[in-house]
Each structure stands twice: as structure tokens, then as C-alpha cells.
Protein backbone atom coordinates (compact mmCIF):
# COMPACT_ATOMS: atom_id res chain seq x y z
CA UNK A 1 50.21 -22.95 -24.03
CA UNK A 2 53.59 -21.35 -25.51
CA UNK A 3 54.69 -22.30 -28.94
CA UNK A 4 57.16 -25.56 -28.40
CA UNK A 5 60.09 -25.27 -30.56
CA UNK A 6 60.14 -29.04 -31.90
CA UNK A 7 62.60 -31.33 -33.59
CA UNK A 8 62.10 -31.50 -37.32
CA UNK A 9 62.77 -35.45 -36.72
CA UNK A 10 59.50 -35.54 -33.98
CA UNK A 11 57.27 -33.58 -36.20
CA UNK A 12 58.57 -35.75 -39.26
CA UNK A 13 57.08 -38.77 -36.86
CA UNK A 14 54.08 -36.93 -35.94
CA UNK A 15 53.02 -36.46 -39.83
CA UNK A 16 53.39 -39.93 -41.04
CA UNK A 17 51.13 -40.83 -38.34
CA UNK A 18 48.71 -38.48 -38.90
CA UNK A 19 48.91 -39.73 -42.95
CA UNK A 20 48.47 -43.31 -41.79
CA UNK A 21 46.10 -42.44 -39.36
CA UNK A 22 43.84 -40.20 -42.94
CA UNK A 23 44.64 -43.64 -44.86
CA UNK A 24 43.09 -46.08 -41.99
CA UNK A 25 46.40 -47.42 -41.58
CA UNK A 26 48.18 -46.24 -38.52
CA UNK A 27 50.37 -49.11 -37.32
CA UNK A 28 51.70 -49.95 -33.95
CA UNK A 29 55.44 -49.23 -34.71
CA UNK A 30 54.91 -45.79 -36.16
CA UNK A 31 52.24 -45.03 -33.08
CA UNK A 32 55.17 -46.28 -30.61
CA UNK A 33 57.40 -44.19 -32.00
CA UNK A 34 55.54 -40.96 -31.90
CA UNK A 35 54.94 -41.89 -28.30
CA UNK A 36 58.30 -42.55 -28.26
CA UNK A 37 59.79 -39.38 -29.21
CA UNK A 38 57.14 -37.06 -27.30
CA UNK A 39 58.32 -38.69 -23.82
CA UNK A 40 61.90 -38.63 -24.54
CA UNK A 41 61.38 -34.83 -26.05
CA UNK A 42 59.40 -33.69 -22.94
CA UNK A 43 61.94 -35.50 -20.54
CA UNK A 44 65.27 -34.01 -22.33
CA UNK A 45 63.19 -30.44 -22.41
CA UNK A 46 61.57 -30.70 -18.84
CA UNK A 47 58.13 -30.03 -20.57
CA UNK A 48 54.43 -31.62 -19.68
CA UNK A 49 54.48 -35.00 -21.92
CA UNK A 50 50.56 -34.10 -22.02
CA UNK A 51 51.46 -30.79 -23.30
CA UNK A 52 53.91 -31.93 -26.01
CA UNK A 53 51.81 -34.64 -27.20
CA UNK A 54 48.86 -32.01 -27.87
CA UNK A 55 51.17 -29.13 -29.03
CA UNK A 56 52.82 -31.77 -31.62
CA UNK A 57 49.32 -32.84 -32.56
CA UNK A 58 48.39 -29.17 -32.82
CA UNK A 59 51.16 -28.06 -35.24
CA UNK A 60 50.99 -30.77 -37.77
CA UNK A 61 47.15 -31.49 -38.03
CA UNK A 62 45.99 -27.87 -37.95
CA UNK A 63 48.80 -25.66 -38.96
CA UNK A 64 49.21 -22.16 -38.83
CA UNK A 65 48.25 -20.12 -42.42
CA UNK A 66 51.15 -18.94 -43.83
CA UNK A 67 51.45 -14.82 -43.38
């Protein structure tokens, strides 16, 4: 899968999920708007919603090392 270039705002959603999600927390509005945001980012960019949902996942749980 190709790097997705993705919205600062989608990956700002993605990682206070993932924090609520570590605390035991997650709650439905922040989920819904993660799920949100990936189906109206894959529509607008004509990508797999799948794909984006796993990529976004991807890049904010298990980030690249810094070079």
C-alpha cells in the first residue's frame, strides 16, 4: 500500500482515539467521527475506505522512526 498523504485534522481524530482507546475510554462520538472522516477522506480522494482506515491506523499507532 502507498503512503496516503492525510489531513493533519483526520490524523488529529485518529490519535485521540487511539489515547482513549490506551485509557479504556474510547467513546462513541470520537469513534463516529474517526469513521466519519475516513469515509468522507476516501470518498473526496477516490481511495479504498478499507485502505484509509488501516493506513490511518498504521501511521498513528506504529509510526515511522525518525531518520
Amino acid at each position: 500500500m502507498a503512503d496516503i498523504d492525510f489531513p493533519d485534522d483526520l490524523i488529529a481524530l485518529e490519535r485521540s482515539a487511539w489515547t482513549e482507546i490506551q485509557e479504556g475510554q474510547l467513546t462513541v462520538p470520537t469513534a463516529l467521527a474517526v469513521q466519519q472522516g475516513i469515509t468522507t477522506f476516501a470518498e473526496t480522494s477516490k481511495l479504498d475506505r478499507i485502505a484509509v482506515g488501516m493506513g490511518l491506523k498504521k501511521r498513528v499507532r506504529h509510526p515511522k522512526p525518525a531518520a
